[in-house]
Protein backbone atom coordinates (compact mmCIF):
# COMPACT_ATOMS: atom_id res chain seq x y z
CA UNK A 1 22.62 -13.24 -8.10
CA UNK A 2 24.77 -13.07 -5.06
CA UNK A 3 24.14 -9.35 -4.40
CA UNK A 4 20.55 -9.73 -4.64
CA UNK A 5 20.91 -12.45 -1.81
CA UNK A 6 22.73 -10.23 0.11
CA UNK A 7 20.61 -7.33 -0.72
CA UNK A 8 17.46 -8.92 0.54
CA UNK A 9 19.36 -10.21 3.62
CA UNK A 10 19.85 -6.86 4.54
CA UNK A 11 16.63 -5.68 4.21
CA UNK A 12 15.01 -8.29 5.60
CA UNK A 13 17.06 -7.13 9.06
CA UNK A 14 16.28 -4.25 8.56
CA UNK A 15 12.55 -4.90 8.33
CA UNK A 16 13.06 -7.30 11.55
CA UNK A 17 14.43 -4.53 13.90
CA UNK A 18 11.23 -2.43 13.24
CA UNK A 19 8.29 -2.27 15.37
CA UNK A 20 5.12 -3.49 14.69
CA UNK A 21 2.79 -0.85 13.57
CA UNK A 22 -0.22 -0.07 15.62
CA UNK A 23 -3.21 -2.15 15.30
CA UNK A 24 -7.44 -2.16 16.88
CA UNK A 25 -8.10 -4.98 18.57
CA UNK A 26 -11.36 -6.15 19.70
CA UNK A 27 -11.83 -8.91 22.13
CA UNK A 28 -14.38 -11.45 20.81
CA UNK A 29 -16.16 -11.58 24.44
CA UNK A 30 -16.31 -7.78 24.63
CA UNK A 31 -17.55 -4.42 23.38
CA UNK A 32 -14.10 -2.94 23.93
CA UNK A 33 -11.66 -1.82 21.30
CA UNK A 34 -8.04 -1.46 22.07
CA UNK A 35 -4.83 -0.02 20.09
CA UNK A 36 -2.27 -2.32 20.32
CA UNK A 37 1.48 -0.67 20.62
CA UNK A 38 4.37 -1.42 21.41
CA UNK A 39 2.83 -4.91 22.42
CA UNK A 40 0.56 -3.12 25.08
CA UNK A 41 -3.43 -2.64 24.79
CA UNK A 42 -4.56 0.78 24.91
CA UNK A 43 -8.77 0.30 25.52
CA UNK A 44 -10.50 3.00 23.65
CA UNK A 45 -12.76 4.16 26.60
CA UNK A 46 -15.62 5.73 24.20
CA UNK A 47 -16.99 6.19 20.25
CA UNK A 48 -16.01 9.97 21.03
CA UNK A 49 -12.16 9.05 21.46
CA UNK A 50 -12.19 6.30 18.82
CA UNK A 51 -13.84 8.07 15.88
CA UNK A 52 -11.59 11.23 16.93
CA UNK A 53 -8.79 9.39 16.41
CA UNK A 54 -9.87 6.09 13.69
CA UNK A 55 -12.13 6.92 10.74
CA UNK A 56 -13.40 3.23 10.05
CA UNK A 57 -14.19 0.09 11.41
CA UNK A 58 -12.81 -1.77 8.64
CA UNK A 59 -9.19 -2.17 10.43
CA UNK A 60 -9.95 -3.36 13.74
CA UNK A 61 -9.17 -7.38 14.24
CA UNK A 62 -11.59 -9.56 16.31
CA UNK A 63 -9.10 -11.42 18.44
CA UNK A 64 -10.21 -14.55 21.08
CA UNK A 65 -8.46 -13.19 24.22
CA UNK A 66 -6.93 -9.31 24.55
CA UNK A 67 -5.81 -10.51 28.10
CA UNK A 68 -2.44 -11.52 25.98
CA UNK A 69 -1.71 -7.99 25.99
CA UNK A 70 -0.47 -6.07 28.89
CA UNK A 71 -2.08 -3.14 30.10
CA UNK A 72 -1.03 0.11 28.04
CA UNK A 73 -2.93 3.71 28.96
CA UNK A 74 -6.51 3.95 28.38
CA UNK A 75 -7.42 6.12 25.65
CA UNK A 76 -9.90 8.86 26.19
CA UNK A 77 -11.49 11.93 24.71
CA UNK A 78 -8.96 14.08 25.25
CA UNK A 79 -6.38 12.36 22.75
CA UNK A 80 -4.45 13.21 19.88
CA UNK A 81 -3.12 12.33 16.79
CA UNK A 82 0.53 13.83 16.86
């Protein structure tokens, strides 16, 4: 039992030194969709760039206020999934 405590400990660390993963955001009083990383928004300037780089709708989160975010680069057509 003690090594599985410490196991989990471990991993839980572990876990907690990661960063978040990416995530679409979409500000309840606004059309526009942004990519959250690295704790910055990232505004998806047009359908073009979004369904270039997202292939559903189903994963974006209607938030209350994006303004929490800090200003990342926009996204337009000309990016890429690397």
């Amino acid at each position: 039992m003690k090594d599985q405590k410490i196991i989990l400990f471990v991993l839980l660390s572990v876990v907690g030194l990661c960063a978040p993963a990416p995530r679409l955001v979409k500000d309840s009083s606004s059309s526009a969709i942004y990519l959250i990383i690295d704790g910055k928004k990232s505004w998806i300037q047009n359908p073009q760039s979004f369904s270039t780089l997202i292939d559903s709708f189903d994963n974006v989160t209607v938030i209350a206020d994006a303004s929490i975010y800090p200003n990342g680069p926009d996204i337009d057509q000309n990016a890429q999934l690397i």
